[in-house]
PDB file of N, CA and C in Angstrom:
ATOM      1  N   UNK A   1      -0.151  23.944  17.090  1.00  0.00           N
ATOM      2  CA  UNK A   1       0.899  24.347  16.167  1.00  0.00           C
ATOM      3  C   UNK A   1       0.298  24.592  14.789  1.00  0.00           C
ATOM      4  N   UNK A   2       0.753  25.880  14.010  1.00  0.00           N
ATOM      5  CA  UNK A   2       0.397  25.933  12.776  1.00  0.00           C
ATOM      6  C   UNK A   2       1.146  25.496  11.882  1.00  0.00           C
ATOM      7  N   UNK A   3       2.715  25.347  12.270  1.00  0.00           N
ATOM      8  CA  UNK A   3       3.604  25.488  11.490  1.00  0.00           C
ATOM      9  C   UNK A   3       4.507  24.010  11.739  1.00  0.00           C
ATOM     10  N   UNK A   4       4.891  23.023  10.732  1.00  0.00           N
ATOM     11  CA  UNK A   4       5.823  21.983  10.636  1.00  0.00           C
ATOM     12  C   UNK A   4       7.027  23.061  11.519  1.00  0.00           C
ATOM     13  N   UNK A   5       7.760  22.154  12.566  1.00  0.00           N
ATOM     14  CA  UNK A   5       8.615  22.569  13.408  1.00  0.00           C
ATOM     15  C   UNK A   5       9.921  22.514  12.911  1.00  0.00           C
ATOM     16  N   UNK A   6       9.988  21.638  11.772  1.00  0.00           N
ATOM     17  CA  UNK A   6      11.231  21.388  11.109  1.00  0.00           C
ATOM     18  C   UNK A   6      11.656  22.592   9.646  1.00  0.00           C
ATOM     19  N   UNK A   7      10.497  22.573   8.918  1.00  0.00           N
ATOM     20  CA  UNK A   7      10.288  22.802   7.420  1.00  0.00           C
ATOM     21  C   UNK A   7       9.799  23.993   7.595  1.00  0.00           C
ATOM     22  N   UNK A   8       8.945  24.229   8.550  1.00  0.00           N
ATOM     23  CA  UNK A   8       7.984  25.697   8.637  1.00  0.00           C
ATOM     24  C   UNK A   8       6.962  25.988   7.511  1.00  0.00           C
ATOM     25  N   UNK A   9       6.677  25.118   6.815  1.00  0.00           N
ATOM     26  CA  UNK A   9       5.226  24.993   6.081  1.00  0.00           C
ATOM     27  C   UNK A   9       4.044  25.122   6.919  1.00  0.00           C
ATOM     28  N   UNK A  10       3.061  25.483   6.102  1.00  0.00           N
ATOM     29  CA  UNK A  10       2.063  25.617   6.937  1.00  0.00           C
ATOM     30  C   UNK A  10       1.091  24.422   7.144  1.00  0.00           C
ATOM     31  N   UNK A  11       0.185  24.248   8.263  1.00  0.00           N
ATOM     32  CA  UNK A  11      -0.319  22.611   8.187  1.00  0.00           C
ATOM     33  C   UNK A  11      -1.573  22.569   7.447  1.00  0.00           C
ATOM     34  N   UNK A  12      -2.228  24.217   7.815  1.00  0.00           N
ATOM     35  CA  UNK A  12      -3.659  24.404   7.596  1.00  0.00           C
ATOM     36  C   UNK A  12      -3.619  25.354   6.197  1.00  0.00           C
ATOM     37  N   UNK A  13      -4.476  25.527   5.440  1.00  0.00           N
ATOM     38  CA  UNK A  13      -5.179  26.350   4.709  1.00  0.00           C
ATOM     39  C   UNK A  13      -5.616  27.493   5.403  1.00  0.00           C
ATOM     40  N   UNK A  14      -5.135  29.020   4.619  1.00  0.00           N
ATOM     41  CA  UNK A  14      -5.904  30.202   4.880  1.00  0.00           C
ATOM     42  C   UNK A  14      -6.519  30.552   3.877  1.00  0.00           C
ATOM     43  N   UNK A  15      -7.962  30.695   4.224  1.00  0.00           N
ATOM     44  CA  UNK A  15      -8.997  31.463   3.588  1.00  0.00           C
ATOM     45  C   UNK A  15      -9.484  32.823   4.006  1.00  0.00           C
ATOM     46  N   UNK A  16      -9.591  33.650   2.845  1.00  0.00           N
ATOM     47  CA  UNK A  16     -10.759  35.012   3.179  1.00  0.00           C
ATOM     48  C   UNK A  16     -11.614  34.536   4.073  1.00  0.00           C
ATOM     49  N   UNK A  17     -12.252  35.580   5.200  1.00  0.00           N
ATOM     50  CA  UNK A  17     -13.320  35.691   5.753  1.00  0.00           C
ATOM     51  C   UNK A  17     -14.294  36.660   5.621  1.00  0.00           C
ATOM     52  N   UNK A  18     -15.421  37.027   5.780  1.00  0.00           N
ATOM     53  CA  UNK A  18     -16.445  37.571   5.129  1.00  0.00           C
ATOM     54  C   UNK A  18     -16.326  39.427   5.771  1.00  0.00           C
ATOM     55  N   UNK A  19     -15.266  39.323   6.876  1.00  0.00           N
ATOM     56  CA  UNK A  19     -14.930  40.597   7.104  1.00  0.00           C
ATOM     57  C   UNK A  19     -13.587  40.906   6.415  1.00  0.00           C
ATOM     58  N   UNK A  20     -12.792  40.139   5.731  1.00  0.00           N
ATOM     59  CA  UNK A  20     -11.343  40.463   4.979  1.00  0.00           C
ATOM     60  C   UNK A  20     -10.337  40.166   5.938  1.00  0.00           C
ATOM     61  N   UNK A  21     -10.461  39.565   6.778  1.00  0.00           N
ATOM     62  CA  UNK A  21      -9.556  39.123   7.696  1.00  0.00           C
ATOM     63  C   UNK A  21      -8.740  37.131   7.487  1.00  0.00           C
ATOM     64  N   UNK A  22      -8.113  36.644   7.629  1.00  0.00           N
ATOM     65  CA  UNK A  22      -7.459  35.700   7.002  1.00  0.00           C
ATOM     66  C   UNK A  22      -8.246  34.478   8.269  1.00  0.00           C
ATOM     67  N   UNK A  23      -8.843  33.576   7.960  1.00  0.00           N
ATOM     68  CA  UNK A  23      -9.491  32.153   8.794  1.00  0.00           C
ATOM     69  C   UNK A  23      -8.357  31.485   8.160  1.00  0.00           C
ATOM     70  N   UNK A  24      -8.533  30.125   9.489  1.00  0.00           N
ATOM     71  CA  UNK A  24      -7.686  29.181   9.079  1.00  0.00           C
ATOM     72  C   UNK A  24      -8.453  27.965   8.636  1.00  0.00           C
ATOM     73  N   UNK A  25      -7.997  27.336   7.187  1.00  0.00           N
ATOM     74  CA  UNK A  25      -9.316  26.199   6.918  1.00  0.00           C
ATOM     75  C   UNK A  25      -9.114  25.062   7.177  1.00  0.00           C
ATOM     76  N   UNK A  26      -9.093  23.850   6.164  1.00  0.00           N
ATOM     77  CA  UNK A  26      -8.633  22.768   6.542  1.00  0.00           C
ATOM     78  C   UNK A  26      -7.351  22.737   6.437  1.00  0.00           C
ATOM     79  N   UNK A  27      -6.678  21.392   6.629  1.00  0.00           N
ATOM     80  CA  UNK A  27      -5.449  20.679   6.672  1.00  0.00           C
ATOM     81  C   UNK A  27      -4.831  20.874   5.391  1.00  0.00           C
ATOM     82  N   UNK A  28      -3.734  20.987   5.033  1.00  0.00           N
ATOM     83  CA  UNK A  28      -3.222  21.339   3.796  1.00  0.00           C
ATOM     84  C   UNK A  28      -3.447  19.478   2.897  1.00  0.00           C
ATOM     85  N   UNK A  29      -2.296  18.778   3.997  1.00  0.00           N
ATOM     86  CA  UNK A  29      -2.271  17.165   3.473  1.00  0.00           C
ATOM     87  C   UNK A  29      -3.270  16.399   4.614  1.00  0.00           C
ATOM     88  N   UNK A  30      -3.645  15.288   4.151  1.00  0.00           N
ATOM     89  CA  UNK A  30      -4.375  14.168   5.054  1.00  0.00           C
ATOM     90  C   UNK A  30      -3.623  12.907   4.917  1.00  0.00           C
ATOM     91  N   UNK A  31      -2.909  12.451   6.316  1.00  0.00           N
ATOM     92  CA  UNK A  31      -2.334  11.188   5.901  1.00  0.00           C
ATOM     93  C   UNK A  31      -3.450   9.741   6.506  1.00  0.00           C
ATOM     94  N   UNK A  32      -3.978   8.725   5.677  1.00  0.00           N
ATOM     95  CA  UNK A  32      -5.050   8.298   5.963  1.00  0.00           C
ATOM     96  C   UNK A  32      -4.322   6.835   6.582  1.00  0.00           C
ATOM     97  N   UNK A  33      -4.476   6.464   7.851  1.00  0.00           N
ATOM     98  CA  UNK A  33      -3.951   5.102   8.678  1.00  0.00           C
ATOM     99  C   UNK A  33      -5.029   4.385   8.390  1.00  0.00           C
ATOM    100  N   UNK A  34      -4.399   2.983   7.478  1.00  0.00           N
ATOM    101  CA  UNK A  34      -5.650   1.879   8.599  1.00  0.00           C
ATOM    102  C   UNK A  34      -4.877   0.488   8.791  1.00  0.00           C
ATOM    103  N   UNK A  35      -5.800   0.645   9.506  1.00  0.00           N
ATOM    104  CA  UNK A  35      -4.667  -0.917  10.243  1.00  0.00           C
ATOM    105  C   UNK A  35      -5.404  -2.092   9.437  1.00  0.00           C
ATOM    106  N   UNK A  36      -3.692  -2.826   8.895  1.00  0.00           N
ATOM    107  CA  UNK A  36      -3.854  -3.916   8.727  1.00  0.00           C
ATOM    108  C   UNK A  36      -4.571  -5.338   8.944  1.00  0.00           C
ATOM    109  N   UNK A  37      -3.781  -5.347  10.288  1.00  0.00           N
ATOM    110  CA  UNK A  37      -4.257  -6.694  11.036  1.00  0.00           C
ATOM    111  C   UNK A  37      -5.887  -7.263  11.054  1.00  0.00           C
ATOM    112  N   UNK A  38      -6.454  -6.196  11.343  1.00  0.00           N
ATOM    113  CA  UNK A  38      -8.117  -6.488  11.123  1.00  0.00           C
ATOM    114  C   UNK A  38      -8.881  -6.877  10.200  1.00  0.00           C
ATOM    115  N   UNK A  39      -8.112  -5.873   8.585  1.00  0.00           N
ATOM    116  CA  UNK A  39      -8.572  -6.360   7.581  1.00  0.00           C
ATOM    117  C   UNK A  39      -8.032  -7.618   7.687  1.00  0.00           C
ATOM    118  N   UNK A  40      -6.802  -7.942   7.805  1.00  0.00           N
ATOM    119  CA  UNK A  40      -6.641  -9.435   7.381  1.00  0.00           C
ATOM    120  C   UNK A  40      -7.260 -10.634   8.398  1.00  0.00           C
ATOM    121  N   UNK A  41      -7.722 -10.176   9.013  1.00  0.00           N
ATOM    122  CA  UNK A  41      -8.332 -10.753   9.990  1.00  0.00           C
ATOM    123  C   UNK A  41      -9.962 -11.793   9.408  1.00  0.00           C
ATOM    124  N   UNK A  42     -10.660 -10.239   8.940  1.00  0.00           N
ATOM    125  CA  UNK A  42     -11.868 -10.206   8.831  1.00  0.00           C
ATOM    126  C   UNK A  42     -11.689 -10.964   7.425  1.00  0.00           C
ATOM    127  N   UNK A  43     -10.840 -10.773   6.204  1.00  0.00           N
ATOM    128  CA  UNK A  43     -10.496 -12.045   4.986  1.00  0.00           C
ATOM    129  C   UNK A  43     -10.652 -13.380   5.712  1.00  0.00           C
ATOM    130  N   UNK A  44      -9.749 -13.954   6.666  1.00  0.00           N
ATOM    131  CA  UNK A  44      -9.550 -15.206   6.670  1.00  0.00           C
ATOM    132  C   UNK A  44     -11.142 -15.524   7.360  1.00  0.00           C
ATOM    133  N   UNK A  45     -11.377 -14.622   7.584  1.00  0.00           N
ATOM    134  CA  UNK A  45     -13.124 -14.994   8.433  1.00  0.00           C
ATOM    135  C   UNK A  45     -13.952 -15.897   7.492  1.00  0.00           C
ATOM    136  N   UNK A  46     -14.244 -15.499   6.150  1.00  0.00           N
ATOM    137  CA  UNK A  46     -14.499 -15.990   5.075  1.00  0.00           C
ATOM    138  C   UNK A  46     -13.998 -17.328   4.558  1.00  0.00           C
ATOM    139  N   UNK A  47     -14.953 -18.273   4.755  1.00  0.00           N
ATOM    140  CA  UNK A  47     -13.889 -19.694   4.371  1.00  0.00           C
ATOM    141  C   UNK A  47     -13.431 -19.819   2.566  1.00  0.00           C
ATOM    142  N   UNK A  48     -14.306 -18.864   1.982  1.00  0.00           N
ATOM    143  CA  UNK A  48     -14.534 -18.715   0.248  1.00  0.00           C
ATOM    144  C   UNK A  48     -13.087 -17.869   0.503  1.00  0.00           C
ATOM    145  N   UNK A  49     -12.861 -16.960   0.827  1.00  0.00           N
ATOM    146  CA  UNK A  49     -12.060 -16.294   0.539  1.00  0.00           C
ATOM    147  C   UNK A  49     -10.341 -16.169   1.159  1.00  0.00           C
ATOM    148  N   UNK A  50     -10.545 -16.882   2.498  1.00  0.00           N
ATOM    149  CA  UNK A  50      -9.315 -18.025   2.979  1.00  0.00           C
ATOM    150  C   UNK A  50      -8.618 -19.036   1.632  1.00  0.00           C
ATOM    151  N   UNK A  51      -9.714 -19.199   1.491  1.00  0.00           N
ATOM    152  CA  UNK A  51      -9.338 -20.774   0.043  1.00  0.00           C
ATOM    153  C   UNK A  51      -8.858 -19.761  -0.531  1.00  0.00           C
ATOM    154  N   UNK A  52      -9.326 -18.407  -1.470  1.00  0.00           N
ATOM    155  CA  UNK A  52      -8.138 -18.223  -2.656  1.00  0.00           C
ATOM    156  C   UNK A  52      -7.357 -17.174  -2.025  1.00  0.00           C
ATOM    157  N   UNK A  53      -7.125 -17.136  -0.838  1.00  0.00           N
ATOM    158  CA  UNK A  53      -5.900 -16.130  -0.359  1.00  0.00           C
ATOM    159  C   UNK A  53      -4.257 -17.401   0.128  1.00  0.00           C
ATOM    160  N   UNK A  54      -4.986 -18.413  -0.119  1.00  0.00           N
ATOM    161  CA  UNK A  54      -4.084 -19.307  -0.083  1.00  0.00           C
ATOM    162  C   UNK A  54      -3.563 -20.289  -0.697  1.00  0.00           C
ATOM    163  N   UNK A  55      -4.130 -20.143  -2.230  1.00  0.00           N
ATOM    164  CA  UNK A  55      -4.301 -20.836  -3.728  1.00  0.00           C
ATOM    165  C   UNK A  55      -3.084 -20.637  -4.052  1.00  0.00           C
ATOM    166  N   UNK A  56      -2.218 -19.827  -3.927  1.00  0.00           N
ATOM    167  CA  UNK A  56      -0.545 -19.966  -3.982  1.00  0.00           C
ATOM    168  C   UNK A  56       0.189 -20.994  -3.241  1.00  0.00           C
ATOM    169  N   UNK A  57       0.207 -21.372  -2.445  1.00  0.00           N
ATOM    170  CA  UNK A  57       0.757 -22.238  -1.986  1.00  0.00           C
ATOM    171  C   UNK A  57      -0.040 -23.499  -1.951  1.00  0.00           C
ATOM    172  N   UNK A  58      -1.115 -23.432  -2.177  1.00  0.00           N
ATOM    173  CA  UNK A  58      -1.667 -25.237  -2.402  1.00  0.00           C
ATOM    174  C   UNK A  58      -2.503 -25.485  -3.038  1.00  0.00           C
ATOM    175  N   UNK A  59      -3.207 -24.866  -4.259  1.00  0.00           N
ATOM    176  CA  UNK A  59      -3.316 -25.085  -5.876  1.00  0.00           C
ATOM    177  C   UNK A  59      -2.672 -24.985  -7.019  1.00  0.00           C
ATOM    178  N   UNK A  60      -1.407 -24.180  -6.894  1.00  0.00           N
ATOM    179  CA  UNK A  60      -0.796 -23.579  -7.912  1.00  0.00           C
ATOM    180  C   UNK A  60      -0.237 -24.410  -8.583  1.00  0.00           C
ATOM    181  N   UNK A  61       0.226 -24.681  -9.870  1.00  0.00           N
ATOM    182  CA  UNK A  61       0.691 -25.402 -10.497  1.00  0.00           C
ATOM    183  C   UNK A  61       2.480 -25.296 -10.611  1.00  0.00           C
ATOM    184  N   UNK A  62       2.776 -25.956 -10.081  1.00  0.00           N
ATOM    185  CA  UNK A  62       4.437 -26.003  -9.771  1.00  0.00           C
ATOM    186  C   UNK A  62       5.209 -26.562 -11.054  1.00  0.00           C
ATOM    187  N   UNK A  63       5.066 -25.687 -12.196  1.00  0.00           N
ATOM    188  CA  UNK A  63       6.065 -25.865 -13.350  1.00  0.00           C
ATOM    189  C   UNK A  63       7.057 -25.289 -13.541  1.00  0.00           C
ATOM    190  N   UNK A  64       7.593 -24.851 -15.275  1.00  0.00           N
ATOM    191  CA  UNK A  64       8.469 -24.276 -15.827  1.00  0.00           C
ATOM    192  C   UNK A  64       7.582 -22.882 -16.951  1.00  0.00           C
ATOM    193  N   UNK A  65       6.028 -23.211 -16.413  1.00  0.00           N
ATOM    194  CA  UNK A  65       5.444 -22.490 -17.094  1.00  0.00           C
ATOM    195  C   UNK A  65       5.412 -21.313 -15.912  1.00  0.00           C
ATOM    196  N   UNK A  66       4.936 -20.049 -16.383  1.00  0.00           N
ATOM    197  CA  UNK A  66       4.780 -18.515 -15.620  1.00  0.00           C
ATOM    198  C   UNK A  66       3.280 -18.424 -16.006  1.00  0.00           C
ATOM    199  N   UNK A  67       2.597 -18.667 -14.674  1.00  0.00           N
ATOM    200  CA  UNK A  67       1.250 -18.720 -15.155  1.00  0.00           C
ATOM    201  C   UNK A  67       0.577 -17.634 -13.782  1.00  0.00           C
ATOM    202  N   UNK A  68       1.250 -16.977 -13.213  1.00  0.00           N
ATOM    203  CA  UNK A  68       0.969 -16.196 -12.100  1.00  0.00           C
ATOM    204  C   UNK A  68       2.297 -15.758 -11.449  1.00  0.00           C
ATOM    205  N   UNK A  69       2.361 -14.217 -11.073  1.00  0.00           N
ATOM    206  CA  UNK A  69       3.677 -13.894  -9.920  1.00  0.00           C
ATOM    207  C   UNK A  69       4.457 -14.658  -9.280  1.00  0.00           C
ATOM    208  N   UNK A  70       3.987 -15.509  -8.851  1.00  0.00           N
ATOM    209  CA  UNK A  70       4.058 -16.401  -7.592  1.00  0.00           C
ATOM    210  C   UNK A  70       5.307 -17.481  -8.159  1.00  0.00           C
ATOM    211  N   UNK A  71       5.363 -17.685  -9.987  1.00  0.00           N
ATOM    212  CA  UNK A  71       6.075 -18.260 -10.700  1.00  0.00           C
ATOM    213  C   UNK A  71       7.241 -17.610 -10.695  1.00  0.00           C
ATOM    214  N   UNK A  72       6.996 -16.087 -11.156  1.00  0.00           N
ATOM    215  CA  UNK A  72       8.541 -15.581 -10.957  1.00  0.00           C
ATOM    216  C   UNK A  72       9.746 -15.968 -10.448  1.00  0.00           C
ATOM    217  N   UNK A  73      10.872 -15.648 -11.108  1.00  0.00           N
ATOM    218  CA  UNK A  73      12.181 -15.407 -10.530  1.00  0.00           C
ATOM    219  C   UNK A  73      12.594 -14.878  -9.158  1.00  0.00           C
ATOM    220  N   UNK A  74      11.529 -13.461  -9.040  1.00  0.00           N
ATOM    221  CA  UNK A  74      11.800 -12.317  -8.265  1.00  0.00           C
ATOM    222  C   UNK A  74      11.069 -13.286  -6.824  1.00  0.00           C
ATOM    223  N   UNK A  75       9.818 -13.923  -7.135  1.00  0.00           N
ATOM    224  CA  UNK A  75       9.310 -14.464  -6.239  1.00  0.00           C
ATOM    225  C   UNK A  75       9.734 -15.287  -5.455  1.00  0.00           C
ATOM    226  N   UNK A  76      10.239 -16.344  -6.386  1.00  0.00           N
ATOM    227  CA  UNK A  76      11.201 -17.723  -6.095  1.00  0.00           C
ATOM    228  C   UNK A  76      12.456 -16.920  -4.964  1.00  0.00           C
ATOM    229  N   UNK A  77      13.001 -16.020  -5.333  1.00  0.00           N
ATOM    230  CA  UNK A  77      13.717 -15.365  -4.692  1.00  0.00           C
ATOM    231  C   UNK A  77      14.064 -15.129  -3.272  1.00  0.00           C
ATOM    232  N   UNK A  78      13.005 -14.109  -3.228  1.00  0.00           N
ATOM    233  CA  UNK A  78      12.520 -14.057  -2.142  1.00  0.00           C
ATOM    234  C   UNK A  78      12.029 -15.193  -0.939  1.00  0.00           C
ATOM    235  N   UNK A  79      11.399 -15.903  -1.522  1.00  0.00           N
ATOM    236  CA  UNK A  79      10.828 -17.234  -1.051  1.00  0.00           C
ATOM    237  C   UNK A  79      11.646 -17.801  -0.384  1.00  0.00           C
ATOM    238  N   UNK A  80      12.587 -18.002  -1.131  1.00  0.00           N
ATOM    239  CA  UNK A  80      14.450 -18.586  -0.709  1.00  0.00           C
ATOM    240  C   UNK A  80      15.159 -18.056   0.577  1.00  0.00           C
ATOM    241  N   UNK A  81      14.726 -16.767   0.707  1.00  0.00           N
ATOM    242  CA  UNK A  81      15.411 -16.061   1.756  1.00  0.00           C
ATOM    243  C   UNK A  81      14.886 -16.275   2.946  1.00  0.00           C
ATOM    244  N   UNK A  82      13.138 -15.860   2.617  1.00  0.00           N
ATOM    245  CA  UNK A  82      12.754 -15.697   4.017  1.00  0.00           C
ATOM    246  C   UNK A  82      11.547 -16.997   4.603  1.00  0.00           C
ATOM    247  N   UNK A  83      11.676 -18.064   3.457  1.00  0.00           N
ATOM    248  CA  UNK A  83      10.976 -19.329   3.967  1.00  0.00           C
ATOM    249  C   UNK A  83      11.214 -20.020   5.313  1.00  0.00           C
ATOM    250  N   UNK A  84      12.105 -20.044   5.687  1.00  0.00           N
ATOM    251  CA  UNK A  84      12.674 -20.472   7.090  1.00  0.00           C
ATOM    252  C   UNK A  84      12.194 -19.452   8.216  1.00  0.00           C
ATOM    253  N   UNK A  85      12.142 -18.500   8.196  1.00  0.00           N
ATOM    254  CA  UNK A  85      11.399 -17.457   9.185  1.00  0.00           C
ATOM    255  C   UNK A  85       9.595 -17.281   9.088  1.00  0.00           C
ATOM    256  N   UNK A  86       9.314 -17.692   7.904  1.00  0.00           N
ATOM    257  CA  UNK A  86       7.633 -18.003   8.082  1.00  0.00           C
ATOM    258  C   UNK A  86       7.454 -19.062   8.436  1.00  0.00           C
ATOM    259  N   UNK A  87       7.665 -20.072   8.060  1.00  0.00           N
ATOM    260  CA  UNK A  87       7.497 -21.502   8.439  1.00  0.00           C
ATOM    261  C   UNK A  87       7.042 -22.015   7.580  1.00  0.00           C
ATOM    262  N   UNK A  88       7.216 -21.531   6.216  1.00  0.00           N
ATOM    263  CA  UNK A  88       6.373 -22.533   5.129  1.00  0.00           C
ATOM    264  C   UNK A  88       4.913 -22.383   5.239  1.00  0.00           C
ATOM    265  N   UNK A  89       4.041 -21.180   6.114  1.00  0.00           N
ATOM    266  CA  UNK A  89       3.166 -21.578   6.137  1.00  0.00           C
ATOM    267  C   UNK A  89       2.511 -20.346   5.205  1.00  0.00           C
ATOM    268  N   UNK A  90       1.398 -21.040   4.644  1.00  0.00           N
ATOM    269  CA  UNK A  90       0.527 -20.540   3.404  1.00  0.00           C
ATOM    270  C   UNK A  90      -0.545 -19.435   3.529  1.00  0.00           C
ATOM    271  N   UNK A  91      -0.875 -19.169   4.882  1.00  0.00           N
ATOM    272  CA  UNK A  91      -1.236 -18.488   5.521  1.00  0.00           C
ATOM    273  C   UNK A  91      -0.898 -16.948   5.493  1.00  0.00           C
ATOM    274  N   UNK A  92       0.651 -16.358   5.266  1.00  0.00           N
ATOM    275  CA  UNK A  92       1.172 -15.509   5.402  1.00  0.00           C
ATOM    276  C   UNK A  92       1.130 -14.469   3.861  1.00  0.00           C
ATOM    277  N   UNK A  93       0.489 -13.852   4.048  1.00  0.00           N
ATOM    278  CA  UNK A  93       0.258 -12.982   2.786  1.00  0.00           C
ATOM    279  C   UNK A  93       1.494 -11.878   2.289  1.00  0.00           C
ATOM    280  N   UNK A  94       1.540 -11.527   1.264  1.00  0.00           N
ATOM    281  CA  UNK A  94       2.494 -10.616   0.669  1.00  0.00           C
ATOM    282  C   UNK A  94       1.729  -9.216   0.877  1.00  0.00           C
ATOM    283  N   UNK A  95       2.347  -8.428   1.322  1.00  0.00           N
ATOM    284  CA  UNK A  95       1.568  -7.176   0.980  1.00  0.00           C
ATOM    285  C   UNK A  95       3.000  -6.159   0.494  1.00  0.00           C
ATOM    286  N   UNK A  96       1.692  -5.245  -0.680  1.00  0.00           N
ATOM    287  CA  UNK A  96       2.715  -4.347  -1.785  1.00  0.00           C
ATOM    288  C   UNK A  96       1.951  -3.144  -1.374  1.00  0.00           C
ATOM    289  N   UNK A  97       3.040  -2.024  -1.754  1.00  0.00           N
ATOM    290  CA  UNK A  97       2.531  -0.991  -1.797  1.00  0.00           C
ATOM    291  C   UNK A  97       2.253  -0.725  -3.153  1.00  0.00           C
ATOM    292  N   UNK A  98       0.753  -0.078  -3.353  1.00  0.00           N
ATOM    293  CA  UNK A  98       0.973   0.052  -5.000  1.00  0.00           C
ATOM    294  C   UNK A  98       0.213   1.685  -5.120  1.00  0.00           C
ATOM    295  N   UNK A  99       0.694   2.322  -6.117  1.00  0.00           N
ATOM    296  CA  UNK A  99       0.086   3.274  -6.179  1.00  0.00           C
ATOM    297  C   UNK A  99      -0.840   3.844  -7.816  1.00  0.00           C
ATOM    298  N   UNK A 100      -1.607   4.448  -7.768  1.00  0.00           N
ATOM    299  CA  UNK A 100      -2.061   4.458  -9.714  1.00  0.00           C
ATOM    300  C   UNK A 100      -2.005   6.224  -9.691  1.00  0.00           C
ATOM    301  N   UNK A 101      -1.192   6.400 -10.651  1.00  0.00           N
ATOM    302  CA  UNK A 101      -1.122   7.574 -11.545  1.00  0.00           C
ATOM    303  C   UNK A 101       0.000   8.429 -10.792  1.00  0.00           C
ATOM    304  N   UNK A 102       0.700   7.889  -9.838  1.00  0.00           N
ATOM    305  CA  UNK A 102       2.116   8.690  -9.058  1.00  0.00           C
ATOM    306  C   UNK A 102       2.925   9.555 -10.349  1.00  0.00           C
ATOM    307  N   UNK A 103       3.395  10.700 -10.099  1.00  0.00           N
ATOM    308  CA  UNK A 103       4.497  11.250 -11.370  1.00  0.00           C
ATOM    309  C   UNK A 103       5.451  11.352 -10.110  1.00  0.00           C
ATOM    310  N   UNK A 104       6.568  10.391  -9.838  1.00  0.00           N
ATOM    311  CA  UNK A 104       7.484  10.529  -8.986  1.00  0.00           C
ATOM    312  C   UNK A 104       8.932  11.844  -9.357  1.00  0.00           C
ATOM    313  N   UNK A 105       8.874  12.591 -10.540  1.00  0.00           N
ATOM    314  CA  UNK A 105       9.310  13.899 -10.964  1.00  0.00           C
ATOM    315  C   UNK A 105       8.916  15.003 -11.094  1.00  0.00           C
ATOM    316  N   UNK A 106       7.502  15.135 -10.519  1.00  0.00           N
ATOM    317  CA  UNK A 106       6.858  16.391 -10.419  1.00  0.00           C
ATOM    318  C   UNK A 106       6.839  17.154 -11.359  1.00  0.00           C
ATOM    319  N   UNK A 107       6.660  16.217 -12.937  1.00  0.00           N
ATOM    320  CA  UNK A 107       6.517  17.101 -13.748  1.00  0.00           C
ATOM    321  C   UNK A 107       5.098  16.898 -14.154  1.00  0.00           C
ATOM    322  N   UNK A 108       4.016  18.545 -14.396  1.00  0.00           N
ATOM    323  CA  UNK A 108       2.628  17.825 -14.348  1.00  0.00           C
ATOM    324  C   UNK A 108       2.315  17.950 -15.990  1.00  0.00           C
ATOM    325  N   UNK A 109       3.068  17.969 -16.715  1.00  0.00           N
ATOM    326  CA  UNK A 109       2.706  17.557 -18.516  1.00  0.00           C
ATOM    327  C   UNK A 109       3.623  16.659 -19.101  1.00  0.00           C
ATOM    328  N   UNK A 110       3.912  15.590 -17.875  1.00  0.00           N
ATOM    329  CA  UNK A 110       5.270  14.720 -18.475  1.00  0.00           C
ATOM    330  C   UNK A 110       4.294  13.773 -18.486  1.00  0.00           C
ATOM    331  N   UNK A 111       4.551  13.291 -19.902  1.00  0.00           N
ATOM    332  CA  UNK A 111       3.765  11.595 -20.459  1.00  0.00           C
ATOM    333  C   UNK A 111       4.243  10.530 -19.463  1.00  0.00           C
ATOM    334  N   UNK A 112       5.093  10.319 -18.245  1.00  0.00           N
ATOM    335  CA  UNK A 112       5.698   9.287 -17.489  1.00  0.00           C
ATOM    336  C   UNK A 112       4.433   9.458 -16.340  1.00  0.00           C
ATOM    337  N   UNK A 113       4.234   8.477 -16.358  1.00  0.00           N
ATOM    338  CA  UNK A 113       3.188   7.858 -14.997  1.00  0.00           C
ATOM    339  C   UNK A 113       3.890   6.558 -14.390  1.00  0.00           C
ATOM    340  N   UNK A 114       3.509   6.789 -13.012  1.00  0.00           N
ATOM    341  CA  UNK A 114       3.987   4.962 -12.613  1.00  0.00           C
ATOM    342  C   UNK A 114       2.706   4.625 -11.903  1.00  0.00           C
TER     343      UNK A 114
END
């Protein structure tokens, strides 16, 4: 298929060819998979790095001070909801999606970055 079946965009790049005839090049987008589970796998492998993937739940300092995320409101929150379905256990990592320099308005001379 060249063509999204829904949208009808094209998937590939056309380029000139050296007789003037239209080649097809690469992929327009690349969506890049990688699996989780392994990386987190291959972390806890590490006993150095087990210890501070789990320094939230059993070094942290349990005040009224905000001395890391983990202090938050938003955190505490959450925590509240879904503590009973992890099991309390310290083990279980947060994962975020984060992105650097997104313009979620597609404007490309707008001072807004997220």
């Amino acid at each position: 298929m060249d063509k999204c079946p829904q949208c009808k965009a094209p998937w590939y790049k056309e380029g000139p060819s050296n007789d003037g005839t239209k080649t097809r090049g690469g992929t327009v987008r690349v969506v890049w998979y990688f699996p989780i589970a392994p990386r987190v796998h291959r972390l806890f492998a590490c006993a150095k790095i087990a210890k501070l993937l789990r320094w939230h739940g059993e070094e942290r300092k349990k005040d009224v001070m905000m001395r890391h995320s983990a202090d938050g409101l938003d955190w505490r929150t959450v925590n509240t909801m879904f503590y009973k379905n992890i099991g309390g256990e310290v083990r279980h990592l947060w994962v975020a999606l984060t992105t650097d320099g997104m313009n979620p308005f597609d404007q490309v001379r707008s001072n807004h970055s997220t």
